[in-house]
C-alpha atoms as a PDB file:
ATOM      1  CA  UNK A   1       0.000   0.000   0.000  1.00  0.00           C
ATOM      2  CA  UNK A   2       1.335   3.631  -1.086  1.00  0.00           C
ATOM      3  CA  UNK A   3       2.347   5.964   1.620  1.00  0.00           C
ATOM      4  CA  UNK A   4      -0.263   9.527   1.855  1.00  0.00           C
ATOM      5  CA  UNK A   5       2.646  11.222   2.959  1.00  0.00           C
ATOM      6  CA  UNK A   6       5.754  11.919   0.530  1.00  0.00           C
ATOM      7  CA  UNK A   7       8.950  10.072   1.748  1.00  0.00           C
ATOM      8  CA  UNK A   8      11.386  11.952  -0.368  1.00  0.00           C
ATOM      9  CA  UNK A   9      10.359  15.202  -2.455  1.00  0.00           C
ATOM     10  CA  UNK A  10      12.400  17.460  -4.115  1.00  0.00           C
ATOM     11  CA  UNK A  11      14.143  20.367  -1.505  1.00  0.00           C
ATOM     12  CA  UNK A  12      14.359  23.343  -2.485  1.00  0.00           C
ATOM     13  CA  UNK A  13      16.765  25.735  -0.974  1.00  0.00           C
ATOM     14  CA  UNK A  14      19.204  28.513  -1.999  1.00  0.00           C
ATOM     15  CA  UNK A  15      22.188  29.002   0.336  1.00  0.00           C
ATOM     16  CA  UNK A  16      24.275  32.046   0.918  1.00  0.00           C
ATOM     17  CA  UNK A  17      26.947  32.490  -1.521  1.00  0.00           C
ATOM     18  CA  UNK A  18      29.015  33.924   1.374  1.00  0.00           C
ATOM     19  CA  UNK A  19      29.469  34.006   4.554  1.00  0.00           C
ATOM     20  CA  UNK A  20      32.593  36.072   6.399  1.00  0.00           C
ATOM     21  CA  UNK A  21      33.987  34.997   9.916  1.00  0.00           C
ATOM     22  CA  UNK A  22      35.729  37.748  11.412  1.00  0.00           C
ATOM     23  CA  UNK A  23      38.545  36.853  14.389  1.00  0.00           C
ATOM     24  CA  UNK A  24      39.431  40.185  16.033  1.00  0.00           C
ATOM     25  CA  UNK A  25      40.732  38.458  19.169  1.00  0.00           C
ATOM     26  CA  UNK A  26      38.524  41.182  21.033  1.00  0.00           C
ATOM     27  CA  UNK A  27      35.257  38.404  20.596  1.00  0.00           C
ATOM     28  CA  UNK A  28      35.297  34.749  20.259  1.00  0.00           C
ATOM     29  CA  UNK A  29      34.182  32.872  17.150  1.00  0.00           C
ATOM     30  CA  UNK A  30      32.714  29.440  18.354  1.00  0.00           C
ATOM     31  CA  UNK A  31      32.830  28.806  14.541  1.00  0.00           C
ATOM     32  CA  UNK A  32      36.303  27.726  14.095  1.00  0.00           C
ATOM     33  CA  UNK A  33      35.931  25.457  17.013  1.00  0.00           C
ATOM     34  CA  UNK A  34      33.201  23.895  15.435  1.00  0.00           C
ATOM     35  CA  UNK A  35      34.850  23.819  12.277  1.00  0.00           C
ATOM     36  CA  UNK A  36      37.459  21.726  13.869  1.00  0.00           C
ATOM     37  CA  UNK A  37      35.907  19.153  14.413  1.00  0.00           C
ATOM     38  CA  UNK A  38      36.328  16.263  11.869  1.00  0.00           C
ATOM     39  CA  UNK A  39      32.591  14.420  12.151  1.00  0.00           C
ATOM     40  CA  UNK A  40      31.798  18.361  11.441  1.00  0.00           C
ATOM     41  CA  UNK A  41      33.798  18.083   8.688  1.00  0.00           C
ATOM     42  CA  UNK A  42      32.141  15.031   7.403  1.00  0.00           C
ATOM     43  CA  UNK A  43      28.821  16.353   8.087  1.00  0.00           C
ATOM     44  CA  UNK A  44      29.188  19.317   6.342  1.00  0.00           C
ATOM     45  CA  UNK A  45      30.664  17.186   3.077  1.00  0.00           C
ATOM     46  CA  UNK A  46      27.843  14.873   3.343  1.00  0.00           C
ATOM     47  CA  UNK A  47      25.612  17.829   2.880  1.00  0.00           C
ATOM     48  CA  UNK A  48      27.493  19.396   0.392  1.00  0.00           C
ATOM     49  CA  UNK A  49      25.439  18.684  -2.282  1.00  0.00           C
ATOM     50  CA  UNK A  50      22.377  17.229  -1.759  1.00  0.00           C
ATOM     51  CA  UNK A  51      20.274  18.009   1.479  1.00  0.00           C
ATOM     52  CA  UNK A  52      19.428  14.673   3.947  1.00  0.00           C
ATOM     53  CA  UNK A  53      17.821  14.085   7.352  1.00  0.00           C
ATOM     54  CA  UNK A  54      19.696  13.002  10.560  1.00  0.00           C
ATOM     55  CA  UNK A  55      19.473   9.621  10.193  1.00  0.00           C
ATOM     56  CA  UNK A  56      20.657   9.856   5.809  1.00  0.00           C
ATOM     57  CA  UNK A  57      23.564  11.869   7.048  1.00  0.00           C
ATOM     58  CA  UNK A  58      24.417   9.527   9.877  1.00  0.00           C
ATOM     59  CA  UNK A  59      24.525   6.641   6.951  1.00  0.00           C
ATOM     60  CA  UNK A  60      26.421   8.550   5.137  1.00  0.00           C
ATOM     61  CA  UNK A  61      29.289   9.790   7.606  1.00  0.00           C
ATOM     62  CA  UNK A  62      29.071   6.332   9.104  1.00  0.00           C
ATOM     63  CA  UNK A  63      28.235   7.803  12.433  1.00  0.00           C
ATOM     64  CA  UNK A  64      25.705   7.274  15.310  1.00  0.00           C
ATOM     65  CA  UNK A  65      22.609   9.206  15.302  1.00  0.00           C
ATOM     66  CA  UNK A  66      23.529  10.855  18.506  1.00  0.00           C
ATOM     67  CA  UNK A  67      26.755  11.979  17.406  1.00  0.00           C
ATOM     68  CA  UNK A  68      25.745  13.349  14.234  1.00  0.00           C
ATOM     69  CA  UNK A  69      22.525  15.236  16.407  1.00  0.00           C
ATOM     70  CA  UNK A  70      24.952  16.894  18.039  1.00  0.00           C
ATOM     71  CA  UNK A  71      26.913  18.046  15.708  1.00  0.00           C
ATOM     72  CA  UNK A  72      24.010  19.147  13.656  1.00  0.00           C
ATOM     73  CA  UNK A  73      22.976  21.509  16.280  1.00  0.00           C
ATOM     74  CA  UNK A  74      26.131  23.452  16.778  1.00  0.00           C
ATOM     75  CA  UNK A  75      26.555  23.453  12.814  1.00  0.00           C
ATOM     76  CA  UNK A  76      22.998  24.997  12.997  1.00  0.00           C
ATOM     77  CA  UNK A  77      23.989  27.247  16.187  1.00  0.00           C
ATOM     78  CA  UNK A  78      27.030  28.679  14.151  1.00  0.00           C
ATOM     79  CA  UNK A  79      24.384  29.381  10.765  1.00  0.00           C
ATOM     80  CA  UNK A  80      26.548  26.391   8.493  1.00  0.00           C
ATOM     81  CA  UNK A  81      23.615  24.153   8.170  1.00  0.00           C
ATOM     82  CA  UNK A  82      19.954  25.205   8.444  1.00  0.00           C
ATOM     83  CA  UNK A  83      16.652  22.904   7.899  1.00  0.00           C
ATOM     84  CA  UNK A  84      15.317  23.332   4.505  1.00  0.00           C
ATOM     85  CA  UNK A  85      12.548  21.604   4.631  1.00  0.00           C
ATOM     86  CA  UNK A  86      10.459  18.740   6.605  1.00  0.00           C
ATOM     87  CA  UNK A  87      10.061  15.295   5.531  1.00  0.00           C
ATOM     88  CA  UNK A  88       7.614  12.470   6.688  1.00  0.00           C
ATOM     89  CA  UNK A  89       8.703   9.123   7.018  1.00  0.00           C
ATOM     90  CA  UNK A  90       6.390   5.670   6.279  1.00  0.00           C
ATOM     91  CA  UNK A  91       4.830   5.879   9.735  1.00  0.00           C
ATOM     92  CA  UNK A  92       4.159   9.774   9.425  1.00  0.00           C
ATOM     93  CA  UNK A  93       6.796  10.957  11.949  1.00  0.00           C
ATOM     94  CA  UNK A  94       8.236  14.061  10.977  1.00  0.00           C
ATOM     95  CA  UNK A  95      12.021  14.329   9.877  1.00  0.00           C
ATOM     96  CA  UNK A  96      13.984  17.673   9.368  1.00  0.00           C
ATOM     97  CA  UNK A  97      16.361  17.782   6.126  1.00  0.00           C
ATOM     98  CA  UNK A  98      19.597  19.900   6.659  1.00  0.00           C
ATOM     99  CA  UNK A  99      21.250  21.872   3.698  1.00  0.00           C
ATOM    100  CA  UNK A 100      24.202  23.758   3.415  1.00  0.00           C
ATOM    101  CA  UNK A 101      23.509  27.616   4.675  1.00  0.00           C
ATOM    102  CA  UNK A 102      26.348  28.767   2.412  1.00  0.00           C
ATOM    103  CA  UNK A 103      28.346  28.280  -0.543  1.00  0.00           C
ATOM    104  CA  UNK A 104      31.462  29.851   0.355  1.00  0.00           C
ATOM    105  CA  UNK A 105      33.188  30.488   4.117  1.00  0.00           C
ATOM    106  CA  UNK A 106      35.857  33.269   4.506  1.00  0.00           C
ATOM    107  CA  UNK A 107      37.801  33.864   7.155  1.00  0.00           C
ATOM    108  CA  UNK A 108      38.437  37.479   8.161  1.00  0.00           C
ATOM    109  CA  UNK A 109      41.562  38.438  10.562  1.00  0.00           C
ATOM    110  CA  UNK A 110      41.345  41.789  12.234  1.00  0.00           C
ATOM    111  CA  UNK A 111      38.664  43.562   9.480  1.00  0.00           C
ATOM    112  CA  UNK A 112      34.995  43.608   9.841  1.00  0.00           C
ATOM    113  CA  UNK A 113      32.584  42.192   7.563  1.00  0.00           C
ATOM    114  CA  UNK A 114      29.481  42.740   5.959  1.00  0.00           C
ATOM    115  CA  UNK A 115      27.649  39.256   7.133  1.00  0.00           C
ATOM    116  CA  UNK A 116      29.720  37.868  10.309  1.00  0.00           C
ATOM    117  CA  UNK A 117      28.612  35.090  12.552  1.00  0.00           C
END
């Protein structure tokens, strides 16, 4: 029997093409720190180009659900990753898909910025 509820429909999203990170040393960026992080890393690349919920992404990266949950929210706390849409699996439970939230990261040392997190 066919599912009422779509398991897999197109996303669509647009990210940012940019997005500046400025280190003054007079306030912390959590972002690097994040960034450092190599199942961040591997999050972020399993994103890259095609959005996916928790659970795809955990496949993916070869990770545990938990781990990549966590991750997930301090990409999403630092604006790297945002949901782009909601998704509802065979039993109707409701799944968030993550996408890139931009193209392009620049680190900025000592200058402001026109878009900083």
């Amino acid at each position: 029997m066919a599912s009422v509820f779509p398991h897999h429909p197109p996303v669509d999203y647009a990210p940012r093409e940019q997005t500046n990170i400025v280190v003054n040393g007079t306030e912390p960026t959590d972002v690097l720190q994040i960034l450092s992080s190599e199942a961040a890393q591997e999050i972020l690349g399993a994103v890259r180009d095609n959005p996916r919920t928790a659970s795809d992404i955990a496949d993916a990266v070869d990770r545990s659900l938990q781990s990549v949950s966590y991750h997930l929210d301090r990409l999403c706390e630092a604006d790297l990753i945002e949901p782009a849409e909601t998704w509802y699996s065979e039993k109707g439970t409701e799944m968030t898909v993550y996408a890139l939230a931009t193209e392009r990261l620049v680190v900025q040392f000592g200058a402001s910025a026109d878009r900083s997190v």
